[in-house]
PDB file of N, CA and C in Angstrom:
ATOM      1  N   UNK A   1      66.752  70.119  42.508  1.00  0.00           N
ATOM      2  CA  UNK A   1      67.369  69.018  43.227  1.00  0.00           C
ATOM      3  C   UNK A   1      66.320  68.210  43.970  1.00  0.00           C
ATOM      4  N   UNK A   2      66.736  67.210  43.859  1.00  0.00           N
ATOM      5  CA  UNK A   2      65.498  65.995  44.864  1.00  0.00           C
ATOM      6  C   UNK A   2      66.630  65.514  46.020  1.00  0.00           C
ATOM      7  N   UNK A   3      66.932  66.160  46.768  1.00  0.00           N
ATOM      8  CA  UNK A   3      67.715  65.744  47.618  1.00  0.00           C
ATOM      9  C   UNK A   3      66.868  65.972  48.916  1.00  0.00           C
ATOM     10  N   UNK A   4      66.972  64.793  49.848  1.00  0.00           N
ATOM     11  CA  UNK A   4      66.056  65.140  50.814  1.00  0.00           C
ATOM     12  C   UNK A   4      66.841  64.611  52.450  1.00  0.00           C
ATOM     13  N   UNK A   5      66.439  65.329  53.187  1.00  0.00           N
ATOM     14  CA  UNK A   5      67.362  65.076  54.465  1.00  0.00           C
ATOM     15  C   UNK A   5      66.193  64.587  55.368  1.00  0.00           C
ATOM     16  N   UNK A   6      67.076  63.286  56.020  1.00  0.00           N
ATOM     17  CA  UNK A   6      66.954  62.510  56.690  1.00  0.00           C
ATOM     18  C   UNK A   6      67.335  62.336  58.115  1.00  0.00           C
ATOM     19  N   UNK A   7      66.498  61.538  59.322  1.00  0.00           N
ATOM     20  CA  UNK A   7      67.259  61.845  60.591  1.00  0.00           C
ATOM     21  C   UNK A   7      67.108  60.285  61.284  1.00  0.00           C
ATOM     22  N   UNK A   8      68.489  60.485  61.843  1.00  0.00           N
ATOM     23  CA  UNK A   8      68.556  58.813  62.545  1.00  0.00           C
ATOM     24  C   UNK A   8      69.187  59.000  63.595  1.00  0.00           C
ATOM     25  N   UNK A   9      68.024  58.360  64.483  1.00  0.00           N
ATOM     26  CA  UNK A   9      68.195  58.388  66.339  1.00  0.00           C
ATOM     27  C   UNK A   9      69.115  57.052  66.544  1.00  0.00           C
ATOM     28  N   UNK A  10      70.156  57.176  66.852  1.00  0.00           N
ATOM     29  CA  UNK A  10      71.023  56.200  67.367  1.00  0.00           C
ATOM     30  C   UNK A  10      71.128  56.609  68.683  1.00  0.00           C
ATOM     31  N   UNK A  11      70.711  57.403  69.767  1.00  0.00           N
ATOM     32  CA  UNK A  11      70.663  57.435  70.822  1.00  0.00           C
ATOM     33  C   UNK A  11      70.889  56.267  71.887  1.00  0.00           C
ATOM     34  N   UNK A  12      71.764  56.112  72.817  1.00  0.00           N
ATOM     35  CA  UNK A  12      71.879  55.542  73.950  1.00  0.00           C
ATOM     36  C   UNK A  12      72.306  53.805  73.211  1.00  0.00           C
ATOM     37  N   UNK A  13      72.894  53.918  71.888  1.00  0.00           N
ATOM     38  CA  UNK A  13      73.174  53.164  71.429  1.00  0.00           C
ATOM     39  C   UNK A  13      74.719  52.834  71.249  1.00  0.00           C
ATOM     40  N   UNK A  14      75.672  51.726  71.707  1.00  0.00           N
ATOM     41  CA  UNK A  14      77.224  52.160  71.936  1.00  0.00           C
ATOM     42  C   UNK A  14      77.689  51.192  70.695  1.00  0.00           C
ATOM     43  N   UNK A  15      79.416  51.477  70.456  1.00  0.00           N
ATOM     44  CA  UNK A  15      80.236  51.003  69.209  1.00  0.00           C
ATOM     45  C   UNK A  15      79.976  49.501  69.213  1.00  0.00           C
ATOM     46  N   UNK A  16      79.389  49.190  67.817  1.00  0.00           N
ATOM     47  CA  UNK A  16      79.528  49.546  66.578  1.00  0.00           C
ATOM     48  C   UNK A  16      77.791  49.985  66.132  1.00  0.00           C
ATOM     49  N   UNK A  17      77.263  50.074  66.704  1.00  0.00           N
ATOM     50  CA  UNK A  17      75.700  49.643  67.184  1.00  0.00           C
ATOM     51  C   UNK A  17      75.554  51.116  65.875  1.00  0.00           C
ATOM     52  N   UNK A  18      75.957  52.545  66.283  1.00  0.00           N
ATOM     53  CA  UNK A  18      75.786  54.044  65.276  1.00  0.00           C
ATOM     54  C   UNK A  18      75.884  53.507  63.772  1.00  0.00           C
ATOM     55  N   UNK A  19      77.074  53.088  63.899  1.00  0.00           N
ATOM     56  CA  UNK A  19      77.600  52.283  61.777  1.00  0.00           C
ATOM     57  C   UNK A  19      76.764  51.946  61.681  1.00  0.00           C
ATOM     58  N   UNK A  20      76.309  50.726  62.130  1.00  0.00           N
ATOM     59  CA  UNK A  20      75.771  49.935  61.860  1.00  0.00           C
ATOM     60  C   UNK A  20      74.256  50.446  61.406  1.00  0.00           C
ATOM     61  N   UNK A  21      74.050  51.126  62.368  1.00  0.00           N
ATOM     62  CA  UNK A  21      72.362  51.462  61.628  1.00  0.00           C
ATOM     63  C   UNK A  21      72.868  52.462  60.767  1.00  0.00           C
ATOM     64  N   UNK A  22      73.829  53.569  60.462  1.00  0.00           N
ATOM     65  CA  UNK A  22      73.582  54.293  59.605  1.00  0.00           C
ATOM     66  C   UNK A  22      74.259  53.794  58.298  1.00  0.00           C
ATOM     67  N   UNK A  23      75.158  52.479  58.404  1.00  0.00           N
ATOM     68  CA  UNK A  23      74.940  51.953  57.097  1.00  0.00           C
ATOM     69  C   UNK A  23      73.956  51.516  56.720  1.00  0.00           C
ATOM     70  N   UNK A  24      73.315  51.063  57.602  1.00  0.00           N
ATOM     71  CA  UNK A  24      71.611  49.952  56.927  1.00  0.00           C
ATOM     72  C   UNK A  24      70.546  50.891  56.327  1.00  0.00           C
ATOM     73  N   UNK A  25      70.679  52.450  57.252  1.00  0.00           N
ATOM     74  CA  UNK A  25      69.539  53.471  56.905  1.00  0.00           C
ATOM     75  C   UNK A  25      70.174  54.268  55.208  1.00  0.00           C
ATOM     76  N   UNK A  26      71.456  54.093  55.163  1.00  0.00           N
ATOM     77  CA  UNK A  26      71.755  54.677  54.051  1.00  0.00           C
ATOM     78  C   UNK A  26      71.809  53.722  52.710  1.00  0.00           C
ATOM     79  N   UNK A  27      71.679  52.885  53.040  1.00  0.00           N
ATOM     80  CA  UNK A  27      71.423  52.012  51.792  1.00  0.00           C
ATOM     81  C   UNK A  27      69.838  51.615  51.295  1.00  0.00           C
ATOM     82  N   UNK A  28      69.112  52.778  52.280  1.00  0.00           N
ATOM     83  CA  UNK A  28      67.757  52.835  51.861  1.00  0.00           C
ATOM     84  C   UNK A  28      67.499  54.275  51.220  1.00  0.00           C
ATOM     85  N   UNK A  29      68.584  55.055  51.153  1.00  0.00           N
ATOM     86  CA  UNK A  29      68.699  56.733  50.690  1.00  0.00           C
ATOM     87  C   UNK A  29      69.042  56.517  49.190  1.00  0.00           C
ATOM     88  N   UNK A  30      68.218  57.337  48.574  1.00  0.00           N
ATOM     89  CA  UNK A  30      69.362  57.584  47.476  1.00  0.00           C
ATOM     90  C   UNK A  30      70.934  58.580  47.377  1.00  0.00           C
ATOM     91  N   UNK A  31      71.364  58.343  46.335  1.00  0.00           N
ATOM     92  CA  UNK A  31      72.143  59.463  45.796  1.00  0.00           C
ATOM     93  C   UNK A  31      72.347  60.672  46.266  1.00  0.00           C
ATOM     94  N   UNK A  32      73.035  61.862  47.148  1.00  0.00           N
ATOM     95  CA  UNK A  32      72.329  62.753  47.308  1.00  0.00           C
ATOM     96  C   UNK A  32      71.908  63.284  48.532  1.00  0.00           C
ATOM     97  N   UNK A  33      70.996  62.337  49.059  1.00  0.00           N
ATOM     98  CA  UNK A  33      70.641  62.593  50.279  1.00  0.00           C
ATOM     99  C   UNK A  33      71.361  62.875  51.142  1.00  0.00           C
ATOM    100  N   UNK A  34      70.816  63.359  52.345  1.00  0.00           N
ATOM    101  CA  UNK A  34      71.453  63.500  54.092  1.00  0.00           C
ATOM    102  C   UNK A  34      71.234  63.337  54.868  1.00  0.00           C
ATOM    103  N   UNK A  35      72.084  62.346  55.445  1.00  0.00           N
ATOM    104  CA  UNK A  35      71.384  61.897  56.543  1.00  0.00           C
ATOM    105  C   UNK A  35      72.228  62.758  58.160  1.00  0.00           C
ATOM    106  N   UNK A  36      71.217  63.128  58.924  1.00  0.00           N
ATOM    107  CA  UNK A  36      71.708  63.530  60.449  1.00  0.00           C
ATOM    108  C   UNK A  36      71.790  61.985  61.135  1.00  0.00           C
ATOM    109  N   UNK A  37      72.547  61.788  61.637  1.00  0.00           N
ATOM    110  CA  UNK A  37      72.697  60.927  62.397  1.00  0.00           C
ATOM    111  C   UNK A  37      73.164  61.966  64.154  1.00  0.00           C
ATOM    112  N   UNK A  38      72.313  61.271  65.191  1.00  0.00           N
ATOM    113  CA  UNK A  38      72.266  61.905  66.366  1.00  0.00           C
ATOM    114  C   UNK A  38      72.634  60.717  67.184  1.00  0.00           C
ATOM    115  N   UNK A  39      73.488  60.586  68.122  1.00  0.00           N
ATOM    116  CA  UNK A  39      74.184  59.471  69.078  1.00  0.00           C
ATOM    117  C   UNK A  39      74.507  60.350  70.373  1.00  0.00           C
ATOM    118  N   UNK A  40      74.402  59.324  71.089  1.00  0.00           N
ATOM    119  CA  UNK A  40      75.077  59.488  72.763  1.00  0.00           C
ATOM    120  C   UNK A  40      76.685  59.214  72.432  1.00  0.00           C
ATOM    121  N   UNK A  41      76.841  58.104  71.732  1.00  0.00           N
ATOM    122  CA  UNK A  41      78.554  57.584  71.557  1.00  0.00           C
ATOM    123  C   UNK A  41      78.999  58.776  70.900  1.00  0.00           C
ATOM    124  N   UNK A  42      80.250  59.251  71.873  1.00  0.00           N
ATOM    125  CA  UNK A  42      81.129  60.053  71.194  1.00  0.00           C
ATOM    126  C   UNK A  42      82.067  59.566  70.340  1.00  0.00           C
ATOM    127  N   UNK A  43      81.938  57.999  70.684  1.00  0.00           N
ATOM    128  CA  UNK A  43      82.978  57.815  69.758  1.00  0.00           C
ATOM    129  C   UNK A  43      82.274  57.549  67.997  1.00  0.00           C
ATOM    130  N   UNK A  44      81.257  57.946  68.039  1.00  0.00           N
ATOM    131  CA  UNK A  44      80.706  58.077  66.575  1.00  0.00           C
ATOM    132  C   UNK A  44      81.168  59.019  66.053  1.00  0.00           C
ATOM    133  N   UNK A  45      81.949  60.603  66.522  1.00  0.00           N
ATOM    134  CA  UNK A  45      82.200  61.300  65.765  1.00  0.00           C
ATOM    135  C   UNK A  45      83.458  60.852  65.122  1.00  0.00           C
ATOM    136  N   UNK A  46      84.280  60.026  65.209  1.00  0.00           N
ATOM    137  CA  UNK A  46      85.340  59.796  64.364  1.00  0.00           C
ATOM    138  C   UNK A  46      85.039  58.204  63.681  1.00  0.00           C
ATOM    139  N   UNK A  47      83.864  57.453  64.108  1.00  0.00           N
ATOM    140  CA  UNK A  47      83.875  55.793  63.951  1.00  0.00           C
ATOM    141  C   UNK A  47      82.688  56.382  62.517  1.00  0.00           C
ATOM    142  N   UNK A  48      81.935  57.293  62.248  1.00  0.00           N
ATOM    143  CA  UNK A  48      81.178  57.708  61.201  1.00  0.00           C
ATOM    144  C   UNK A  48      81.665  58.331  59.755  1.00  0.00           C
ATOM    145  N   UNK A  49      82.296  59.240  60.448  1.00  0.00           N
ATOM    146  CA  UNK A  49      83.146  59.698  59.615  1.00  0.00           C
ATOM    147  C   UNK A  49      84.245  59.076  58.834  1.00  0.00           C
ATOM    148  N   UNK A  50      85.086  58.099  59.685  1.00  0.00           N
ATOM    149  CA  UNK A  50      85.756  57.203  58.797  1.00  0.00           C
ATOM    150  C   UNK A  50      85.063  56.225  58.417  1.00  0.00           C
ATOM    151  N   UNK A  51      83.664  55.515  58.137  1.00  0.00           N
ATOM    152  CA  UNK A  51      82.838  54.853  57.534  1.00  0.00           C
ATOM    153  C   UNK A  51      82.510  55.672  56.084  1.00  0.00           C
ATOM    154  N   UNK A  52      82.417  56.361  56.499  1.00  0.00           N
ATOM    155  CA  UNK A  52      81.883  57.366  55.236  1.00  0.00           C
ATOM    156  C   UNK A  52      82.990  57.553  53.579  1.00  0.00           C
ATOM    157  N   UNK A  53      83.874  57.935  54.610  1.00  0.00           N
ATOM    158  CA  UNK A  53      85.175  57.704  53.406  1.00  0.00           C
ATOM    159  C   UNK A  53      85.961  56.359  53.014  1.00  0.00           C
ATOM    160  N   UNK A  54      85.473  55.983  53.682  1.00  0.00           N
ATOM    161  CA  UNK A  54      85.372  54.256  53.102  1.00  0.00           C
ATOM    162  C   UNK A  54      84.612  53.970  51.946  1.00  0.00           C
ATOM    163  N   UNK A  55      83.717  54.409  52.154  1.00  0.00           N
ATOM    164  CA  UNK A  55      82.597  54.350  51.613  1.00  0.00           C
ATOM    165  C   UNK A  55      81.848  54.497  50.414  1.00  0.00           C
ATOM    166  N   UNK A  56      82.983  56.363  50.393  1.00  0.00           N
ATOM    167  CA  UNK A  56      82.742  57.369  49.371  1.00  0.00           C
ATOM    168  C   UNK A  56      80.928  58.191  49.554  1.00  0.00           C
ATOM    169  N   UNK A  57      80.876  58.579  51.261  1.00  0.00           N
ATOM    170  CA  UNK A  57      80.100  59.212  51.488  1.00  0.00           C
ATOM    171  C   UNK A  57      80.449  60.974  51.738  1.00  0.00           C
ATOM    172  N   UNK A  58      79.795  61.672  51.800  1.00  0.00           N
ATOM    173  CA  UNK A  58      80.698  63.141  51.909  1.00  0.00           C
ATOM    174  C   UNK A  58      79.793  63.268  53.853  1.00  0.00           C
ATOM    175  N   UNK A  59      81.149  63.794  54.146  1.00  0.00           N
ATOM    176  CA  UNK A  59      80.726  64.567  55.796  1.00  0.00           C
ATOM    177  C   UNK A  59      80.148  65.910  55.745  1.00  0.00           C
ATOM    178  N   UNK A  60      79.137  66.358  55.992  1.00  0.00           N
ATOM    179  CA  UNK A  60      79.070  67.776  56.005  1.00  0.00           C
ATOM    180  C   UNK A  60      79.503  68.803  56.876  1.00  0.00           C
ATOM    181  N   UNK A  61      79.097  67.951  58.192  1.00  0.00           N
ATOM    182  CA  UNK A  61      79.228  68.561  59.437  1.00  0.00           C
ATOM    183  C   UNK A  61      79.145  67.595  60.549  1.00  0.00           C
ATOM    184  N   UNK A  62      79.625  68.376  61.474  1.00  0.00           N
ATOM    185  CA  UNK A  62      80.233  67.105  62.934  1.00  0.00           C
ATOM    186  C   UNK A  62      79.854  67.864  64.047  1.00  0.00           C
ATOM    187  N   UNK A  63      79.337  67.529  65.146  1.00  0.00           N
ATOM    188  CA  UNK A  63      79.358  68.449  66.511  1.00  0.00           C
ATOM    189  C   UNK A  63      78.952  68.153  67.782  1.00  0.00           C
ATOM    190  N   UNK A  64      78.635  68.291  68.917  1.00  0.00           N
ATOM    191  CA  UNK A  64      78.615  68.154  69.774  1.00  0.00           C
ATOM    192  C   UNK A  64      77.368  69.060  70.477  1.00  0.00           C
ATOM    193  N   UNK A  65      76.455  68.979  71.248  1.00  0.00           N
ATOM    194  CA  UNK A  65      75.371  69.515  71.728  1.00  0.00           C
ATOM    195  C   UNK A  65      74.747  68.803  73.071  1.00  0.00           C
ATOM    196  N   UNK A  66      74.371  69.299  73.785  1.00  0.00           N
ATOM    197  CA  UNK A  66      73.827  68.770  75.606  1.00  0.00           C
ATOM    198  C   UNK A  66      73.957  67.270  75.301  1.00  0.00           C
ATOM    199  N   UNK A  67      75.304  67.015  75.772  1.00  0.00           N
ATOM    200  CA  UNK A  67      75.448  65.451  75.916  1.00  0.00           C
ATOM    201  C   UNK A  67      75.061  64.285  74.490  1.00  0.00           C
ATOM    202  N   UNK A  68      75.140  65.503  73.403  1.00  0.00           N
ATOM    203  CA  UNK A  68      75.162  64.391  72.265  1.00  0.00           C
ATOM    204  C   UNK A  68      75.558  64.617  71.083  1.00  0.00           C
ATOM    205  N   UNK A  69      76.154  63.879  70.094  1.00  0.00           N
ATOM    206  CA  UNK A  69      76.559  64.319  69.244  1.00  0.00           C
ATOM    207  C   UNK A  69      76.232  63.895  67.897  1.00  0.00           C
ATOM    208  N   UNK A  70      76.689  64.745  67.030  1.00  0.00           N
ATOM    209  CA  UNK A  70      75.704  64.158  65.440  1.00  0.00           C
ATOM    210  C   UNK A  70      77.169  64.488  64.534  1.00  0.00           C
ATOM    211  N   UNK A  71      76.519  63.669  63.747  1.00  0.00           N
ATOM    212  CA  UNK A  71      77.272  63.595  62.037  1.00  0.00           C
ATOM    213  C   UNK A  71      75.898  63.698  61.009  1.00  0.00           C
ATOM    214  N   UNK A  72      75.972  64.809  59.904  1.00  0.00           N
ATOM    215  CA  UNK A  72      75.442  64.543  59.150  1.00  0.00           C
ATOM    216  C   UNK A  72      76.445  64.460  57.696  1.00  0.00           C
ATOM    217  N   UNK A  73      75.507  63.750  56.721  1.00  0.00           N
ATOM    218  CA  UNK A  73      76.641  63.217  55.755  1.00  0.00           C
ATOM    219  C   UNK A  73      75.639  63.059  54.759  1.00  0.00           C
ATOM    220  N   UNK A  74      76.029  63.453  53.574  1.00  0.00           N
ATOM    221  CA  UNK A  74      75.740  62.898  52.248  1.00  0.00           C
ATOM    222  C   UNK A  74      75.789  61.739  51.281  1.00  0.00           C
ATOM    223  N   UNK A  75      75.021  61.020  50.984  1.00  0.00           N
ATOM    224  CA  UNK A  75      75.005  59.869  50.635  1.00  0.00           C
ATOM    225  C   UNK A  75      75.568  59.945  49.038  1.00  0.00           C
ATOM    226  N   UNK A  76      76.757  59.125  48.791  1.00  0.00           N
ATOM    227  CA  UNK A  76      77.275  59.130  47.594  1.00  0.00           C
ATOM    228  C   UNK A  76      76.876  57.948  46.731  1.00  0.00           C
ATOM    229  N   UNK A  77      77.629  57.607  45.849  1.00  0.00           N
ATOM    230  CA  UNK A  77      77.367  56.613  44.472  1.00  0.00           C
ATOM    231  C   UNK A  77      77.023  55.413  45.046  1.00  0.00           C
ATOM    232  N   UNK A  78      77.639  54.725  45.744  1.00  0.00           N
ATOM    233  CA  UNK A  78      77.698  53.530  46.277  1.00  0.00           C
ATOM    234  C   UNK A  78      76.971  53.267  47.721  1.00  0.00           C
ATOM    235  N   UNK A  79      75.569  53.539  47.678  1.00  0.00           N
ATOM    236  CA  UNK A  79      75.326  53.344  49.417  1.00  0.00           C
ATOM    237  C   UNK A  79      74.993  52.243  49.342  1.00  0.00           C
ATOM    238  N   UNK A  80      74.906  51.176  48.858  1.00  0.00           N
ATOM    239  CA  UNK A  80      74.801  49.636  49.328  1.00  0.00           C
ATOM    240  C   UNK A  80      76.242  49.180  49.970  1.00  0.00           C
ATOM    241  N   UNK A  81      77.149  49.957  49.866  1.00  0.00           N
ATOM    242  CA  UNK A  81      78.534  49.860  50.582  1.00  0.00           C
ATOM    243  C   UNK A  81      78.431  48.990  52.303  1.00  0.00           C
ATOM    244  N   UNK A  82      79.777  47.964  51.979  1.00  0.00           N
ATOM    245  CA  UNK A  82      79.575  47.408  53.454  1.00  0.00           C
ATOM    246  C   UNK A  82      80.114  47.879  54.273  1.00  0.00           C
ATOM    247  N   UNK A  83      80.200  47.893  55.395  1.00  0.00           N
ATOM    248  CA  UNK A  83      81.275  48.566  56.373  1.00  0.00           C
ATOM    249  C   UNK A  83      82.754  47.658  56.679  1.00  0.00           C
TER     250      UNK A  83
END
């Protein structure tokens, strides 16, 4: 597999500001890939996740850690996808 994981600081960054870069960073991923996405906005754990299945990205995992939270996700067929 050439699948390679990826990490994107959206830190101290608020809605829509998270999408937004992790659509722009995933349309530089291929196929495959994963990207961590790490945010202060909590409200990224549900504003990412429903981007994703829009999208036709896969969620892997979701969580919460000292005041921050991440989505990482798999990049599917279509990452030039708009939001």
């Amino acid at each position: 597999m050439n699948e390679a994981l990826h990490e994107l600081d959206v830190r101290r960054m608020l809605c829509p500001m998270p999408v937004i870069k992790t659509q722009n960073k995933v349309r530089t991923l291929s196929t495959g890939d994963c990207l961590r996405v790490v945010c202060t906005d909590p409200g990224a754990l549900s504003d990412i996740p429903a981007w994703c299945r829009i999208n036709g990205h896969e969620v892997l995992e979701i969580g919460e850690a000292d005041n921050e939270v991440f989505v990482v996700l798999r990049v599917g067929e279509d990452n030039g996808a708009l939001f």
